[in-house]
N, C-alpha and C. Protein backbone atom coordinates (compact mmCIF):
# COMPACT_ATOMS: atom_id res chain seq x y z
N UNK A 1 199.46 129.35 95.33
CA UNK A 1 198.30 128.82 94.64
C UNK A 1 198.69 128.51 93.20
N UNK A 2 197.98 127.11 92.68
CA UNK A 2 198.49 126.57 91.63
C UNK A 2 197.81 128.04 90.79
N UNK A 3 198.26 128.17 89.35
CA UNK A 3 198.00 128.80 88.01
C UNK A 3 196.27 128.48 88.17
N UNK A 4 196.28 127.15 88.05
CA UNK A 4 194.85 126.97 87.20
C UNK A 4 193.89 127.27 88.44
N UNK A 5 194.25 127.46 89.66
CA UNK A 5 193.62 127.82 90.65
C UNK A 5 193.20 128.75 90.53
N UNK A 6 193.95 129.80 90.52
CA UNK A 6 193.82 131.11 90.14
C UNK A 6 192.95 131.60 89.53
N UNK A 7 193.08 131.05 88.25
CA UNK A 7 192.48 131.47 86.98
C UNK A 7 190.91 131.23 87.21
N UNK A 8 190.72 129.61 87.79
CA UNK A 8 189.70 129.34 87.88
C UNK A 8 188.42 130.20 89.10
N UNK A 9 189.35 130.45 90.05
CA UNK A 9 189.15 131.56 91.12
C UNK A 9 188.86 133.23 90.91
N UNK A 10 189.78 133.54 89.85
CA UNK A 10 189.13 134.84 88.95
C UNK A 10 187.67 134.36 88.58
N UNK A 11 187.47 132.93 87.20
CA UNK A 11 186.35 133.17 86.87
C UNK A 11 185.23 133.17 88.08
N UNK A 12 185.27 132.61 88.91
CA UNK A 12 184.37 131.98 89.89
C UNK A 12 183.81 133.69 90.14
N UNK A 13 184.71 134.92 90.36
CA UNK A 13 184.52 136.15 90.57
C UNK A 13 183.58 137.20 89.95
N UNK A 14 183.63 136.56 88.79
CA UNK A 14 183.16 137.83 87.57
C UNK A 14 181.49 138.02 87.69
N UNK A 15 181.04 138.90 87.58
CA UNK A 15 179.58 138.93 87.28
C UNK A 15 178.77 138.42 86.24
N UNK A 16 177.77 137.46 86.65
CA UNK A 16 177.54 136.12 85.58
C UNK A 16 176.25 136.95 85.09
N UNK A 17 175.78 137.53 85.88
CA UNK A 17 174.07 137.80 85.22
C UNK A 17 173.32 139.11 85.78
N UNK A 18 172.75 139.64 85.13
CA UNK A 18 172.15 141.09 85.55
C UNK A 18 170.92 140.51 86.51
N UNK A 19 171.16 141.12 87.27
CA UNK A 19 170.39 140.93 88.82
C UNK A 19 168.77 141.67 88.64
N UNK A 20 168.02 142.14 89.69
CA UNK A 20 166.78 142.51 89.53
C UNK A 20 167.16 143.72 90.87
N UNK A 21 166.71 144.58 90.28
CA UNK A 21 166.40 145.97 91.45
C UNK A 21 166.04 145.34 92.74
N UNK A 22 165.39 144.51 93.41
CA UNK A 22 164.81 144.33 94.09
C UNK A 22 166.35 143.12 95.18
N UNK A 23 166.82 142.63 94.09
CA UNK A 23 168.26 141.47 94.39
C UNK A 23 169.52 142.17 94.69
N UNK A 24 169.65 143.76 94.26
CA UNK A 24 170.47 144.60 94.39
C UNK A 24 170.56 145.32 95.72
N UNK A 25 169.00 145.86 95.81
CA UNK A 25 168.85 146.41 96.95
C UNK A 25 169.19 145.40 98.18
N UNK A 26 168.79 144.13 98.01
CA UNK A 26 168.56 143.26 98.80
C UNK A 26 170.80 142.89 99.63
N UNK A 27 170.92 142.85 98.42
CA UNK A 27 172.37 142.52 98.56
C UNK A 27 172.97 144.33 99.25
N UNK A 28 173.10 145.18 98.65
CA UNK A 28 173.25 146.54 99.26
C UNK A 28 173.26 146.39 100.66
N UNK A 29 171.76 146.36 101.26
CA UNK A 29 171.69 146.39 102.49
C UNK A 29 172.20 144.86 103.36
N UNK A 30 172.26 144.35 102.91
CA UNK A 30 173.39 143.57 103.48
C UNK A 30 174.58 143.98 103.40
N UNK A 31 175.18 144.29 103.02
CA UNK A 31 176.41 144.64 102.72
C UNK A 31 176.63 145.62 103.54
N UNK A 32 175.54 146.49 103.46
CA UNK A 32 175.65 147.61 104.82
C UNK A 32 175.87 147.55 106.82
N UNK A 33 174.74 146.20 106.33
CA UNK A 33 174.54 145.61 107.97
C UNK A 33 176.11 145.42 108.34
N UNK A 34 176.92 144.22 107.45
CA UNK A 34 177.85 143.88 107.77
C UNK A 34 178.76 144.92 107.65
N UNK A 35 178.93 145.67 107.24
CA UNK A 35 179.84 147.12 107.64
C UNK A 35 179.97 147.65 109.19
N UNK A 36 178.28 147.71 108.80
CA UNK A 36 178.05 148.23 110.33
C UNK A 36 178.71 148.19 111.47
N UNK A 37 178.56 146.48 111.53
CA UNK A 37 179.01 145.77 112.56
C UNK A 37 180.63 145.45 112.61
N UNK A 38 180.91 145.26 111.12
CA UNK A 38 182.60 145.56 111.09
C UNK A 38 182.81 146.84 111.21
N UNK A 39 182.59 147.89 110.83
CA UNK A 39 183.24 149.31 111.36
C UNK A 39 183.67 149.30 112.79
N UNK A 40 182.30 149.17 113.37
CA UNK A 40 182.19 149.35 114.71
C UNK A 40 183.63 149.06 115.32
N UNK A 41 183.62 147.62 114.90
CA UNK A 41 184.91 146.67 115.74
C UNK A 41 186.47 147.26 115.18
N UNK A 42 186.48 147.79 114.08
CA UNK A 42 187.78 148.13 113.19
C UNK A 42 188.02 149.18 114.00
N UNK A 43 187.08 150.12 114.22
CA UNK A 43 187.24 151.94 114.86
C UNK A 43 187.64 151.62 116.28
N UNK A 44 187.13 150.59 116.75
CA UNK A 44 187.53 150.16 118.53
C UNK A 44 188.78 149.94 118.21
N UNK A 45 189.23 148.92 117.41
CA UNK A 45 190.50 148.06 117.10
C UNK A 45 191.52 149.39 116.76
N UNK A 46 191.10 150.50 116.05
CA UNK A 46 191.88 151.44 115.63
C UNK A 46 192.20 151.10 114.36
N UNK A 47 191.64 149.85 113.47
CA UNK A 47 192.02 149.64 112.01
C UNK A 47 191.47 150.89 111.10
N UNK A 48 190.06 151.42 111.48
CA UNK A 48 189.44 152.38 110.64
C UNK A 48 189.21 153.75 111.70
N UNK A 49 189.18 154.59 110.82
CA UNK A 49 188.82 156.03 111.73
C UNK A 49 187.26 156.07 111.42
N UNK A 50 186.82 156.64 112.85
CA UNK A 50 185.71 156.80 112.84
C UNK A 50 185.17 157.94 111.64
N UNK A 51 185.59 158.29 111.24
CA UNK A 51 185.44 159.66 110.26
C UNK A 51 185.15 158.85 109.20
N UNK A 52 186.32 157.92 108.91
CA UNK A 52 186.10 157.24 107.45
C UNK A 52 185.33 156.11 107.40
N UNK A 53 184.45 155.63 108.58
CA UNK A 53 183.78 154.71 108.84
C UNK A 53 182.59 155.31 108.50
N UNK A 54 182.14 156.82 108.80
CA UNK A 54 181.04 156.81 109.09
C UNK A 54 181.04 157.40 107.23
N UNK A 55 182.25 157.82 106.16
CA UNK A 55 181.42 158.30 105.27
C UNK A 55 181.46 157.21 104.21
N UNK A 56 182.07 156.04 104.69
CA UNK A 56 182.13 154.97 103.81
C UNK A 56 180.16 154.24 104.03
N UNK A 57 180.14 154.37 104.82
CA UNK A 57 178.44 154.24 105.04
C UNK A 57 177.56 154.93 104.94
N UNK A 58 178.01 156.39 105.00
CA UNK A 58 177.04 157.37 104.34
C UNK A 58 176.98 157.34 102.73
N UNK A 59 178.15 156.68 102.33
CA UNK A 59 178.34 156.92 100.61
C UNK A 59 177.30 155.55 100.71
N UNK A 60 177.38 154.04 101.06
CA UNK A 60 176.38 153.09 100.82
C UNK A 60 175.21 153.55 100.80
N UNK A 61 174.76 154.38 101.90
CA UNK A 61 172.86 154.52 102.28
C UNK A 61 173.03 155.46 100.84
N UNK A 62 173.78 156.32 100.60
CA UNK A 62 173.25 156.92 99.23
C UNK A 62 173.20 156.30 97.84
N UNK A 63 173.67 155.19 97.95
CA UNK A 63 173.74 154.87 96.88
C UNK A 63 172.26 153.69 97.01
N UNK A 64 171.89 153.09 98.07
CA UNK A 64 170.52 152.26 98.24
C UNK A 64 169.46 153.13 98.12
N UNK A 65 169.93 154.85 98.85
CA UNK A 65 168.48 155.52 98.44
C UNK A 65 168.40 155.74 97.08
N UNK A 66 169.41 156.25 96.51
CA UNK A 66 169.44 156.08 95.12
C UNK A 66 168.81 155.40 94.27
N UNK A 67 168.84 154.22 94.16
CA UNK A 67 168.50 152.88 93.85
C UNK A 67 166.73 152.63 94.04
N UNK A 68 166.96 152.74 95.45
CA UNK A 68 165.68 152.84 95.80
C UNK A 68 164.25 153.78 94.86
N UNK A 69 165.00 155.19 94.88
CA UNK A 69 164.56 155.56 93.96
C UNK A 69 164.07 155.91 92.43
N UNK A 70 165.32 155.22 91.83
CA UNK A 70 164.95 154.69 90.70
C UNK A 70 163.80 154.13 89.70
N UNK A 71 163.29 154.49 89.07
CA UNK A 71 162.07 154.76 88.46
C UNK A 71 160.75 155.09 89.15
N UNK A 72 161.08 156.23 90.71
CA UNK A 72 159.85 156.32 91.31
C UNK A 72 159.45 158.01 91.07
N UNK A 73 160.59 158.48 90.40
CA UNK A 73 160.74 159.93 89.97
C UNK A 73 160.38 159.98 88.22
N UNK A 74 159.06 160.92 88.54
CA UNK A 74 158.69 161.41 86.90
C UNK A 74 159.48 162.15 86.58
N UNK A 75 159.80 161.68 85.21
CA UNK A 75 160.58 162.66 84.30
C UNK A 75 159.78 163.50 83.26
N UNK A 76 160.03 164.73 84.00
CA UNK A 76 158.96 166.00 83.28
C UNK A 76 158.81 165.84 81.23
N UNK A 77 157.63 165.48 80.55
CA UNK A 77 157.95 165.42 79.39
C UNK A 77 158.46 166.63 78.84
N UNK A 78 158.96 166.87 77.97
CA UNK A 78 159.68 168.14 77.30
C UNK A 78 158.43 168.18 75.67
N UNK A 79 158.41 169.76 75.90
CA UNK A 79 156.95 170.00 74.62
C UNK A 79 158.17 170.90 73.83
N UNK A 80 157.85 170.33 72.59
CA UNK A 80 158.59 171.44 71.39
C UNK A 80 157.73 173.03 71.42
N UNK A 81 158.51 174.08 71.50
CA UNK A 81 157.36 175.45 71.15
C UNK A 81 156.87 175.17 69.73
């Protein structure tokens, strides 16, 4: 690949703009589906172990519930004595 290909192919990469909670989650769980369905086939294929399939997707759902939860938890005010 030419230089300016490259380069131009990095920028094409970078993160252009802060997204919306709602565009995050949205992308997340996609990202999950398609795991899903690639794990599945990798662990048959023998590319991934089922072990590391299943905590590479347990680490995603925690990080969407996470997310998810995000500003739905009160934060106790703190009183000076």
């Amino acid at each position: 690949m030419p230089l300016s290909d490259a380069v131009m192919e990095d920028k094409l990469m970078e993160a252009k703009s802060i997204r919306s909670k709602q565009e995050a989650l949205d992308e997340l769980n996609r990202e999950f589906n398609i795991r899903r369905r690639c794990f599945a086939r990798w662990v048959v294929d023998g590319r991934l172990s089922a072990t590391d399939a299943q905590d590479r997707l347990d680490r995603l759902a925690s990080a969407i519930d996470m997310l998810v939860s995000v500003g739905e938890v009160a934060v106790p005010v703190r009183v000076s004595p």
